[in-house]
N, C-alpha and C. Protein backbone atom coordinates (compact mmCIF):
# COMPACT_ATOMS: atom_id res chain seq x y z
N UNK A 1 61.87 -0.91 35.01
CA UNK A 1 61.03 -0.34 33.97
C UNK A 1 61.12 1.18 34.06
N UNK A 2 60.85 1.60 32.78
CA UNK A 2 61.48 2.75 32.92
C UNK A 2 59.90 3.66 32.90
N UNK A 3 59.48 5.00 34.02
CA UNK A 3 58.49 5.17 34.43
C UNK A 3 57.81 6.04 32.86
N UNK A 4 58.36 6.66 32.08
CA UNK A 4 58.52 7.34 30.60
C UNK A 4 57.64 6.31 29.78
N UNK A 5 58.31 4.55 29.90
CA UNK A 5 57.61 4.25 28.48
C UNK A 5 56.52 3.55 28.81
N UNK A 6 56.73 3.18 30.50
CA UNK A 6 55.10 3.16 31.09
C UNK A 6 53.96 3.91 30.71
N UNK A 7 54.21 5.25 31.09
CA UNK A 7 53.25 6.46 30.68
C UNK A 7 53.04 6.52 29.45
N UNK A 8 54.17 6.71 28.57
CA UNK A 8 54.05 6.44 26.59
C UNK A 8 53.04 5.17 26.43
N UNK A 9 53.04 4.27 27.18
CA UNK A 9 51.93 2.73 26.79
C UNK A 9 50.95 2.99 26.94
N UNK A 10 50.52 3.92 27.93
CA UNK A 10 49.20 3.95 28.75
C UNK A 10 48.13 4.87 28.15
N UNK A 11 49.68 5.81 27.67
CA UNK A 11 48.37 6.64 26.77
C UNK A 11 48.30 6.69 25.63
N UNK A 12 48.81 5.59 25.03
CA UNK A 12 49.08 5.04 23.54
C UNK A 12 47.65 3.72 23.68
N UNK A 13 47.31 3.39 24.93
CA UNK A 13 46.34 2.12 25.09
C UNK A 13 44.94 3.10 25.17
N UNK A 14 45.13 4.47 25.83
CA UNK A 14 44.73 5.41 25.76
C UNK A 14 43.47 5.42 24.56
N UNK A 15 44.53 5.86 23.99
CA UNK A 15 43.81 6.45 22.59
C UNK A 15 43.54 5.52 21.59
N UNK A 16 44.38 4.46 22.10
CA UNK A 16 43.62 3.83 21.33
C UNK A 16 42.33 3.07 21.68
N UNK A 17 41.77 3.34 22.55
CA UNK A 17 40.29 3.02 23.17
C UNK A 17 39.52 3.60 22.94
N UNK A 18 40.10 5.65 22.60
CA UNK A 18 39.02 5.88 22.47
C UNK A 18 39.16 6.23 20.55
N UNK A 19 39.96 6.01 20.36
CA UNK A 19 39.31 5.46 18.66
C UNK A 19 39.01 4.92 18.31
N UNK A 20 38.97 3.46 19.21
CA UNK A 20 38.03 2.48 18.72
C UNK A 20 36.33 2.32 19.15
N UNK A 21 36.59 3.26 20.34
CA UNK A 21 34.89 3.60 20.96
C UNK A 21 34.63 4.63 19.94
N UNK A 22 35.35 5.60 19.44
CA UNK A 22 35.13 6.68 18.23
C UNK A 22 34.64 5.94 17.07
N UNK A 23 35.07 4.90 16.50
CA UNK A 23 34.89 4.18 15.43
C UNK A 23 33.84 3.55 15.89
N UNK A 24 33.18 2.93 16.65
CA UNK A 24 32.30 2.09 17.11
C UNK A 24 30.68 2.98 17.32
N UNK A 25 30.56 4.28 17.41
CA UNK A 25 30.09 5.15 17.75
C UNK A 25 29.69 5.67 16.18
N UNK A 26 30.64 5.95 15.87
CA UNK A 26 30.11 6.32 14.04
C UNK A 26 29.63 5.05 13.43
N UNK A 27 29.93 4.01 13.74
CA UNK A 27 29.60 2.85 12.90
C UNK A 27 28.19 2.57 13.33
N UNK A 28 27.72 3.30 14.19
CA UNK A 28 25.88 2.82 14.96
C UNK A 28 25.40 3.59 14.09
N UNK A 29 26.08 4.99 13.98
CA UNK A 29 25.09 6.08 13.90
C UNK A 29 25.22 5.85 11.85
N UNK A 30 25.69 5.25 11.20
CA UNK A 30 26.02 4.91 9.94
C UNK A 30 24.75 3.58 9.62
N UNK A 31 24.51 2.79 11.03
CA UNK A 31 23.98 1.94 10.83
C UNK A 31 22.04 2.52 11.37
N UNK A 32 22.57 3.35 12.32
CA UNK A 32 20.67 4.31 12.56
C UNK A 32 20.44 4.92 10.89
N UNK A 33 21.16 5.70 10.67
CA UNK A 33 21.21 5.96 9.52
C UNK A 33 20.19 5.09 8.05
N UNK A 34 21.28 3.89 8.15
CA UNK A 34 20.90 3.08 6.96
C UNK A 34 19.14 2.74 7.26
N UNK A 35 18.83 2.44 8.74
CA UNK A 35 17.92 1.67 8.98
C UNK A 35 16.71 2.81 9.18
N UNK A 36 17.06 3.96 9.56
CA UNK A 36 16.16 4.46 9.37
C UNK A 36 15.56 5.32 7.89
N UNK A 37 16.53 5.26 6.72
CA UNK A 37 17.02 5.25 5.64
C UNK A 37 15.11 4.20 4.84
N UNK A 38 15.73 3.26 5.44
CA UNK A 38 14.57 1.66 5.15
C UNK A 38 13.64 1.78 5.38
N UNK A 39 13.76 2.51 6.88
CA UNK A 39 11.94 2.81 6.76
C UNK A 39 11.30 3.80 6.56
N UNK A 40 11.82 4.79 6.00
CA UNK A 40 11.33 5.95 5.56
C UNK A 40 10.97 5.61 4.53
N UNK A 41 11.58 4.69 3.44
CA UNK A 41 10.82 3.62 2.21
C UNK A 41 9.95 3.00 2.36
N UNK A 42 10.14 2.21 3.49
CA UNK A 42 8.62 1.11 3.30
C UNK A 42 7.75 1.65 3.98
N UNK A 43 7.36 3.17 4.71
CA UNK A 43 6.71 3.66 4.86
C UNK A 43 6.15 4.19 3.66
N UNK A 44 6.47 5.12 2.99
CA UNK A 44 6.29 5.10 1.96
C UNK A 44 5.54 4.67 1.00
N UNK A 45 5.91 3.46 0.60
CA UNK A 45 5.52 2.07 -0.27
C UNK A 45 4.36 2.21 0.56
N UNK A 46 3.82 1.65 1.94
CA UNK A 46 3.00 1.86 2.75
C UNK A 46 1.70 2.13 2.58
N UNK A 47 2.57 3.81 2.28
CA UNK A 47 1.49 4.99 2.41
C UNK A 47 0.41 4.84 0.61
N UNK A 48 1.43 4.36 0.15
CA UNK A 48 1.38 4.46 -1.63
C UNK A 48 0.27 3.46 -1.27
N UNK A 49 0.52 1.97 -0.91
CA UNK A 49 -0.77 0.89 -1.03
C UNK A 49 -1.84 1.90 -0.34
N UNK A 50 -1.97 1.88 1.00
CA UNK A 50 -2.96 2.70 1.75
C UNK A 50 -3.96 3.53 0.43
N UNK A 51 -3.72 4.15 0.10
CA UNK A 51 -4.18 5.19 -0.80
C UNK A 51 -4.56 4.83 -1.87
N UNK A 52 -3.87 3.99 -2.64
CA UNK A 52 -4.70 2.88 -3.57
C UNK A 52 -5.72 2.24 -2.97
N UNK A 53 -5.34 1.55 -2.49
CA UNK A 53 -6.66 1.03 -1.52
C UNK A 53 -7.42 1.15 -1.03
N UNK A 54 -7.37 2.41 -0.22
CA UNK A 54 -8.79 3.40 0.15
C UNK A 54 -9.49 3.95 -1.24
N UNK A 55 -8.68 4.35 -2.47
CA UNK A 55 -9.49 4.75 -3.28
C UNK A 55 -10.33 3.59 -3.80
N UNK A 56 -9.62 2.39 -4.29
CA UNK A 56 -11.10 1.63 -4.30
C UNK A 56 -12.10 1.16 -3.92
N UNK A 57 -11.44 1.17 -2.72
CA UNK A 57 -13.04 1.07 -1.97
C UNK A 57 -13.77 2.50 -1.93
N UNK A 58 -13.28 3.55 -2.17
CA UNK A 58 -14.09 4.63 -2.39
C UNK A 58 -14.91 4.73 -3.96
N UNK A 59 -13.98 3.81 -4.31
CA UNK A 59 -14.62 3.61 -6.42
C UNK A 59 -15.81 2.93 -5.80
N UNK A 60 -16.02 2.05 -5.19
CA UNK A 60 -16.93 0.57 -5.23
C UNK A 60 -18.25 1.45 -4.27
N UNK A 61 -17.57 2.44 -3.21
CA UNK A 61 -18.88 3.26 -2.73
C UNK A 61 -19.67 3.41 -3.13
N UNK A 62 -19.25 4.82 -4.50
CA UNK A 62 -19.76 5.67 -4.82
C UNK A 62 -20.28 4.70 -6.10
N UNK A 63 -20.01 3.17 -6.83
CA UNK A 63 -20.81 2.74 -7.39
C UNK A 63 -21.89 2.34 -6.72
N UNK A 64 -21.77 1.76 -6.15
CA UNK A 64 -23.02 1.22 -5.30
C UNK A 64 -23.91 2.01 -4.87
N UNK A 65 -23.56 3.23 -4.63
CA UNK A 65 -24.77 4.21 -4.35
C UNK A 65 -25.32 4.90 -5.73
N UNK A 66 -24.51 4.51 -7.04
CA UNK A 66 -25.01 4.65 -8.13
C UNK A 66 -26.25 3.85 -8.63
N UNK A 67 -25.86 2.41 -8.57
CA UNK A 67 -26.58 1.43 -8.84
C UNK A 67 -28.23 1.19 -7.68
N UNK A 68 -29.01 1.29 -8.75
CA UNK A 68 -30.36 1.28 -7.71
C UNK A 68 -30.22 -0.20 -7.13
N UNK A 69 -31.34 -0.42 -6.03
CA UNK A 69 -31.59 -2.02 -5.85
C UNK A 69 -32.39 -2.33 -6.41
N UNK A 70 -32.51 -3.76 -6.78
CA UNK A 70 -33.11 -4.39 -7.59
C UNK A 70 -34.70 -4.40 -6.99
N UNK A 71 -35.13 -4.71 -8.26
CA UNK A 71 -36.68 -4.14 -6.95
C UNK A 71 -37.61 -6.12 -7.29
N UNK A 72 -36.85 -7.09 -7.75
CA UNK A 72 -37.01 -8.18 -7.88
C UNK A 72 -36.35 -8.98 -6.28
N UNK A 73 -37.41 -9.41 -5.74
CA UNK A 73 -36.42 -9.85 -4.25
C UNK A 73 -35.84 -11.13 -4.43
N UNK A 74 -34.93 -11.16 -3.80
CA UNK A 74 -33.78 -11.80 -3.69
C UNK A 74 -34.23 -13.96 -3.72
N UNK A 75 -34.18 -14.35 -4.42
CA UNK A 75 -34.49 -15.91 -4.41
C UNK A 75 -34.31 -16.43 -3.42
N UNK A 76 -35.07 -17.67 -3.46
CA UNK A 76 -34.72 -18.65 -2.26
C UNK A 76 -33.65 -19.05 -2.84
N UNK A 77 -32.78 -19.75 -2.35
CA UNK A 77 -31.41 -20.82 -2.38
C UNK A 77 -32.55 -21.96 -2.76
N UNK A 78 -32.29 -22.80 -3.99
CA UNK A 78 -32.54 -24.33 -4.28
C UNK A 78 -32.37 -25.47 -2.73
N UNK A 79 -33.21 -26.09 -2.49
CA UNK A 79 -33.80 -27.26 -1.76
C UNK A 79 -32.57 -27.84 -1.65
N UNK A 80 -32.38 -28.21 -2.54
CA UNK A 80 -30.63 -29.39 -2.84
C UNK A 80 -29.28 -28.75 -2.47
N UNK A 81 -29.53 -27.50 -2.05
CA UNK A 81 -28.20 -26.40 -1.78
C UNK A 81 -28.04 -26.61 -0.08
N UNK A 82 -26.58 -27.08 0.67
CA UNK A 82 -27.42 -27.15 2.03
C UNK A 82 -26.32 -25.75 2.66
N UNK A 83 -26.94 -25.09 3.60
CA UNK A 83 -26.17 -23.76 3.61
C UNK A 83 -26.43 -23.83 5.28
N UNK A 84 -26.35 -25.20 5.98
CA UNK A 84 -26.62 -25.19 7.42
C UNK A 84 -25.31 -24.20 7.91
N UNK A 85 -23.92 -25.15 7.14
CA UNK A 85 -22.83 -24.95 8.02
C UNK A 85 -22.77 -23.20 7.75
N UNK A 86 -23.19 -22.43 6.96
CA UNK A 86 -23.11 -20.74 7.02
C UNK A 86 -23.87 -20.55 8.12
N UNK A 87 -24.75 -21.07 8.06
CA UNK A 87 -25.98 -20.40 8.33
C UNK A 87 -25.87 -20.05 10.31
């Protein structure tokens, strides 16, 4: 064997290892990318419900502290109603 195309193989196996660790390396950071891409959206979306949502319950607050209480007190529940299992 000739010691030339030994060395020519080795660093032909060489490089090609590290272009495929090169390629393998961009292909994560393509894939951190995408995924962190995703959740910077459904954070987002997230944040969007959150904020809807706190505002109505901030609507339903500030009604309720609109609305007086009733100054009629509150009924008994009917005889025939059985409300053990709440209760």
């Amino acid at each position: 064997m000739d010691v030339g195309a030994l060395a020519a193989a080795g660093v032909a196996l060489f490089v090609g290892l590290l272009g495929f660790s090169q390629n393998r390396s961009s292909n994560r950071r393509a894939d951190f990318t995408v995924i962190a891409a995703r959740l910077d959206r459904d954070l987002a979306t997230e944040r969007q419900q959150r904020r809807l949502l706190t505002s109505y319950v901030m609507d339903l607050r500030r009604w309720g502290r609109r609305i007086a209480p009733p100054d009629d007190p509150i009924p008994e529940p009917p005889s025939d109603l059985d409300l053990s299992p709440w209760a």
